[in-house]
Protein backbone atom coordinates (compact mmCIF):
# COMPACT_ATOMS: atom_id res chain seq x y z
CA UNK A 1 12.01 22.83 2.96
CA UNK A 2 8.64 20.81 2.46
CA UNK A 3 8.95 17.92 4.65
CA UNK A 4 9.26 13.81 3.13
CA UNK A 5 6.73 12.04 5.08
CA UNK A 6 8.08 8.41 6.00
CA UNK A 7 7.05 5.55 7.53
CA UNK A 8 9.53 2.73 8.57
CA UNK A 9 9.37 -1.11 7.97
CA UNK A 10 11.12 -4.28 9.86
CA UNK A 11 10.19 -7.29 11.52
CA UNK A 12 13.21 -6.69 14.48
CA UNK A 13 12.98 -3.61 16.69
CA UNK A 14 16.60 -3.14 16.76
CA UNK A 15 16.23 -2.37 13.18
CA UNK A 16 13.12 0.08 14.12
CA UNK A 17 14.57 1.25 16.71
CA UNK A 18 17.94 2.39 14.41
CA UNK A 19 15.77 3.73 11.72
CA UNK A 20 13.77 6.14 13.92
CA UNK A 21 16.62 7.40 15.77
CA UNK A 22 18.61 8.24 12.14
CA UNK A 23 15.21 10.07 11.13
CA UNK A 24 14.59 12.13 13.84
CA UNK A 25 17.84 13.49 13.66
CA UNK A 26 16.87 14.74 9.78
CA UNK A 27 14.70 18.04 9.87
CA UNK A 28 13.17 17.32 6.82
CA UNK A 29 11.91 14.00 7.88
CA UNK A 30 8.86 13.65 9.37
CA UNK A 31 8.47 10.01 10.54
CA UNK A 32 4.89 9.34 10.35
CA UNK A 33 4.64 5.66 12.27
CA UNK A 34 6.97 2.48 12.29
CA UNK A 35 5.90 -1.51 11.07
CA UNK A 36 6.56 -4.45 11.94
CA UNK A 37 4.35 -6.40 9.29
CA UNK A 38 4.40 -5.56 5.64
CA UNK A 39 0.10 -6.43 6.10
CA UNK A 40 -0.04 -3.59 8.41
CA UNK A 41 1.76 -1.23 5.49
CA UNK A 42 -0.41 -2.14 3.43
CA UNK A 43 -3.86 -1.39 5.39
CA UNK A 44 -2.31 2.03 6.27
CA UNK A 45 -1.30 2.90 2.87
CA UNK A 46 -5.21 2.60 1.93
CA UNK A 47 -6.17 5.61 4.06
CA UNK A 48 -3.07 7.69 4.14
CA UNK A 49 -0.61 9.48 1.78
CA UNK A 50 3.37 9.45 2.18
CA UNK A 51 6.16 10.17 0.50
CA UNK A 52 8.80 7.84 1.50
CA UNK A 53 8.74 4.22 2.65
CA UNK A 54 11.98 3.09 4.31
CA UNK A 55 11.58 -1.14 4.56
CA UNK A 56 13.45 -4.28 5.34
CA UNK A 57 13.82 -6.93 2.63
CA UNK A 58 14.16 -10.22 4.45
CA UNK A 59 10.84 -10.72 6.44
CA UNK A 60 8.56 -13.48 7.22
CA UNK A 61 5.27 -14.16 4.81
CA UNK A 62 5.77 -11.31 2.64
CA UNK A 63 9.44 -9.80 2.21
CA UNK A 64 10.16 -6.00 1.05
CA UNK A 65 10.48 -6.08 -2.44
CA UNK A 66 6.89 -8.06 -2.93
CA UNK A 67 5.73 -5.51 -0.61
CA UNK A 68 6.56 -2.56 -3.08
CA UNK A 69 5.20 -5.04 -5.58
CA UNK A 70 1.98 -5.08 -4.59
CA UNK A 71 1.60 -1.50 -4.10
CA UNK A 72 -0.88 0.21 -7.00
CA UNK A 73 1.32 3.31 -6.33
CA UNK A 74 4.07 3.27 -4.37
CA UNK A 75 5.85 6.30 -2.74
CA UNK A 76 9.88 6.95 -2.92
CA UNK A 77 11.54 3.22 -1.68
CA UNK A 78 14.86 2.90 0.72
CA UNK A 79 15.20 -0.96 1.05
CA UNK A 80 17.41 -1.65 4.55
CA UNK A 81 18.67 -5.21 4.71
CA UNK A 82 21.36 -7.41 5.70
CA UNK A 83 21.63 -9.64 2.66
CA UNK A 84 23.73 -7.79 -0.14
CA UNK A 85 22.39 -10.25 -2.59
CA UNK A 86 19.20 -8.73 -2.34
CA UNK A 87 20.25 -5.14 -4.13
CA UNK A 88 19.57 -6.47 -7.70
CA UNK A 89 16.26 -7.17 -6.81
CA UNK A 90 15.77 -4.15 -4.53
CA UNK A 91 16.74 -2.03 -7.73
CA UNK A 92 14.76 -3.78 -9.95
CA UNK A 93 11.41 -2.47 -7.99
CA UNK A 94 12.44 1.24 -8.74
CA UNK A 95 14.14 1.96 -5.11
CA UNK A 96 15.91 5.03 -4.70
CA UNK A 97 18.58 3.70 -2.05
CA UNK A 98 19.99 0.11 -0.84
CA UNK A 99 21.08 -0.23 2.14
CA UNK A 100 23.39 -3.44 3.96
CA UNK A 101 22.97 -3.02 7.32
CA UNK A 102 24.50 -1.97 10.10
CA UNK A 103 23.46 0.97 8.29
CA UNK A 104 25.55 3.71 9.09
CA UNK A 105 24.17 7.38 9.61
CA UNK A 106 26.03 9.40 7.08
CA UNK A 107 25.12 6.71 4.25
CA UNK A 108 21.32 6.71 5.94
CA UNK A 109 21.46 10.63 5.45
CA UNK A 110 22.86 10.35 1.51
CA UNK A 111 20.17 7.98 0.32
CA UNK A 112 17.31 10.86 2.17
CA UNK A 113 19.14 13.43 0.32
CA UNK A 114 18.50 11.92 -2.99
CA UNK A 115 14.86 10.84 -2.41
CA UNK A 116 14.66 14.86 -1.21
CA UNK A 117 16.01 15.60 -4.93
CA UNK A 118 13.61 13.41 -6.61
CA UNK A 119 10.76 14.45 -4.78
CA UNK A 120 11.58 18.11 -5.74
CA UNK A 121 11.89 16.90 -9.80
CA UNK A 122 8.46 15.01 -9.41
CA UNK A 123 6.74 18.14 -8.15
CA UNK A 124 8.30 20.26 -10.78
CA UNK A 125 7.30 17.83 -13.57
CA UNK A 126 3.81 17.81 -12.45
CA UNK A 127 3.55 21.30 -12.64
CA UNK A 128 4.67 21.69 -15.79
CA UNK A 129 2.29 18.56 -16.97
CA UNK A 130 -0.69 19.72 -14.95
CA UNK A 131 -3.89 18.26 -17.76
CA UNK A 132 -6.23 21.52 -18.38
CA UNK A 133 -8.72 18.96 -19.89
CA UNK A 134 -9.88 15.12 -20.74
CA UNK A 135 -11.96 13.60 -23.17
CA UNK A 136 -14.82 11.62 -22.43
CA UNK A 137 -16.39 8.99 -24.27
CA UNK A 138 -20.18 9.97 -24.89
CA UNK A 139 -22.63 8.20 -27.33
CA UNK A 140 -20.11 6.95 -29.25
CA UNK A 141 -17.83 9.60 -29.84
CA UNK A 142 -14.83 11.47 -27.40
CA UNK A 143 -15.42 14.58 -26.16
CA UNK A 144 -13.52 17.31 -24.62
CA UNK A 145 -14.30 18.64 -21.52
CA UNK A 146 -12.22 21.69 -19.78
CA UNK A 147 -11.28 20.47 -16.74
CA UNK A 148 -12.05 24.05 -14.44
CA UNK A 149 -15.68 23.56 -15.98
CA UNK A 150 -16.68 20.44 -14.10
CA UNK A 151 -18.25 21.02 -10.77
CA UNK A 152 -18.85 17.69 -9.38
CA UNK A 153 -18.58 14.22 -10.21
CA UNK A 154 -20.90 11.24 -8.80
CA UNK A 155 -21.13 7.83 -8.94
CA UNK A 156 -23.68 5.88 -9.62
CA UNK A 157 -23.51 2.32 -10.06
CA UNK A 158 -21.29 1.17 -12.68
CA UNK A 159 -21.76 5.06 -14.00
CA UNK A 160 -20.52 8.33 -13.58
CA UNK A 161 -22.34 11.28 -13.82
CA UNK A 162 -20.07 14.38 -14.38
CA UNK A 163 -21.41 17.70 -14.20
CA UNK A 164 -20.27 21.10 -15.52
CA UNK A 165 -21.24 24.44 -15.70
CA UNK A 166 -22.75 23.69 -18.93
CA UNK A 167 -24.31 20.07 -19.18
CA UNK A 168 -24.08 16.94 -17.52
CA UNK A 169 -22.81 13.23 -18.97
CA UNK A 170 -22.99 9.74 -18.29
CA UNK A 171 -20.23 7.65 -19.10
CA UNK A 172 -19.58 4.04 -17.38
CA UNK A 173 -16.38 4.14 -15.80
CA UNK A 174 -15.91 3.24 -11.83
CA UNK A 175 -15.07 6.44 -9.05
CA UNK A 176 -11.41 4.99 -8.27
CA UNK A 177 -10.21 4.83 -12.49
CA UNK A 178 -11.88 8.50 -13.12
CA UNK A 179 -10.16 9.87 -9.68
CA UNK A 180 -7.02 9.18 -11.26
CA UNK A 181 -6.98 10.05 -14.37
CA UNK A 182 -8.11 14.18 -13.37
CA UNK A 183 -4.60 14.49 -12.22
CA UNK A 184 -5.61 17.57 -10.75
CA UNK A 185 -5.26 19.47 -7.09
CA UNK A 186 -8.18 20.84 -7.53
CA UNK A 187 -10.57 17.48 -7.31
CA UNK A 188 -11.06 15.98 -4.00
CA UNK A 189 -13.37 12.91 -3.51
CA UNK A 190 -15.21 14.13 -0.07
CA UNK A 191 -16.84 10.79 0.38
CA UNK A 192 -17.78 7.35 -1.66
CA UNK A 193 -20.19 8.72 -4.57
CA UNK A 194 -18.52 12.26 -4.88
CA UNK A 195 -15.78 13.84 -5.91
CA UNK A 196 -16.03 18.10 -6.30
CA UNK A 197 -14.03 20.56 -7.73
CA UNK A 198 -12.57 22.51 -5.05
CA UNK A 199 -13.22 25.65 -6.95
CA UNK A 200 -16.81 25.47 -7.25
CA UNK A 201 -17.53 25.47 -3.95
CA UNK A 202 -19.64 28.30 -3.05
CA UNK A 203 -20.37 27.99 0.95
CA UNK A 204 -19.89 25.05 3.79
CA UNK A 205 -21.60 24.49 7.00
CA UNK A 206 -21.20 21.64 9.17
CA UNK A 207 -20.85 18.72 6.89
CA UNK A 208 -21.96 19.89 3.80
CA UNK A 209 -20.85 21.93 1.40
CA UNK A 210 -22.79 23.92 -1.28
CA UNK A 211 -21.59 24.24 -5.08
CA UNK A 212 -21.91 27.20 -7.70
CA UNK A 213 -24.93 25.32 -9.18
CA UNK A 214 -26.35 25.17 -5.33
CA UNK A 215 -26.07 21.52 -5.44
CA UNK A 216 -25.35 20.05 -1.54
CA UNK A 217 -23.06 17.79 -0.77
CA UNK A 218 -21.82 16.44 2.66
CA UNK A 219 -18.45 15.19 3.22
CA UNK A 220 -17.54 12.31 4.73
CA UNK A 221 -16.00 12.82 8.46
CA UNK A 222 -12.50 11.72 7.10
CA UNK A 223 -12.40 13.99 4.69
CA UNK A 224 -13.89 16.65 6.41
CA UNK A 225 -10.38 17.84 7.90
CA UNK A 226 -8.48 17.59 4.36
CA UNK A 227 -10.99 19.57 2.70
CA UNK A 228 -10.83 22.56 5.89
CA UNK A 229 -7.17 22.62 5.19
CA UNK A 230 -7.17 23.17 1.12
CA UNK A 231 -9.88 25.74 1.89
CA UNK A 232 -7.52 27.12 4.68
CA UNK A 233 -9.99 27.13 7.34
């Protein structure tokens, strides 16, 4: 079974503490570090990916739910809290589980279950929905572009230039909106102005990486170890 990356959220270490101990007991958790300030969430969430986000309610400055709230795009929610009047609102932001605390293992262990089924209907949906292509809006007019045609994608300014095997286009758009809507696994953006298509890449040395088109690119030293692994090196 593919593992649900977590991370765990609360303001009292006794809570922490709990949390961790009911996760490492799971085998298909992997508990990837534990909060105790939503702010500190957030800045993590900027640089990496997970898959579940297990969180108190009632904390100081910033409680759970605004947490989620704030989130452009938040993974699978568990909200943990004392306060049962809270589960309305803990529902309303699209949680999977509530729990009242003192949480007890076997309930801990249901609500993982379920975010383990959801994360298994996600994947399947967005195989089935996987976009072969998307239209771009050139000189007036939308255009369709095959998605496995497009080698590389760079930014400049408040344009993008996105090349294929065929021609090139300019369309203004920022990196970030464009990144999302290729909804594809075979795009990574390897550093600020560039995002390639996996499957164009002809060689890699060092830093860099050479295209099908023999356009070089170097890769920024975060991404560097992300790219290795797609590529299986």
């Amino acid at each position: 079974m593919e593992k649900i990356r977590c991370i765990i959220l609360d303001d009292e270490p006794i809570g922490r503490e709990i949390l961790q101990n009911f996760t490492e007991k799971i085998p298909f958790l992997e508990l990837c570090n534990t909060f105790e300030s939503p702010l500190d969430v957030i800045t993590y969430l900027q640089e990496n990916e997970i898959d579940l986000l297990i969180t108190d309610i009632n904390m100081p400055h910033l409680n759970g739910v605004e947490l989620v709230q704030s989130l452009q795009k938040p993974p699978f929610i568990i909200f943990v809290t004392a306060h049962r009047d809270f589960a309305l609102d803990g529902f309303d932001s699209g949680a999977v589980d509530y729990l009242v605390k003192p949480v007890r293992f076997e309930r801990f262990l249901k609500a993982v279950n379920k975010v383990s089924l959801y994360k298994k209907d996600t994947q399947k949906d967005k195989t089935l929905d996987t976009k072969k292509n998307i239209f771009l809006k050139v000189n007036g007019k939308f255009e369709k572009i095959i998605l496995d045609t497009i080698l590389y994608i760079e930014a400049n300014g408040d344009y993008l230039k996105i090349v294929t095997e065929k021609q090139n286009y300019t369309i203004l758009s920022t990196m970030k909106s464009f990144e999302e809507s290729l909804d594809s696994s075979n795009f990574l953006r390897v550093q600020r102005s560039f995002i390639i298509n996996i499957n164009s890449i002809q060689s890699f040395s060092g830093n860099t990486v050479q295209l099908n088109n023999g356009k070089t690119i170097s890769i920024s030293i975060q991404k560097k170890e992300e790219l290795f692994k797609i590529l299986g090196v």
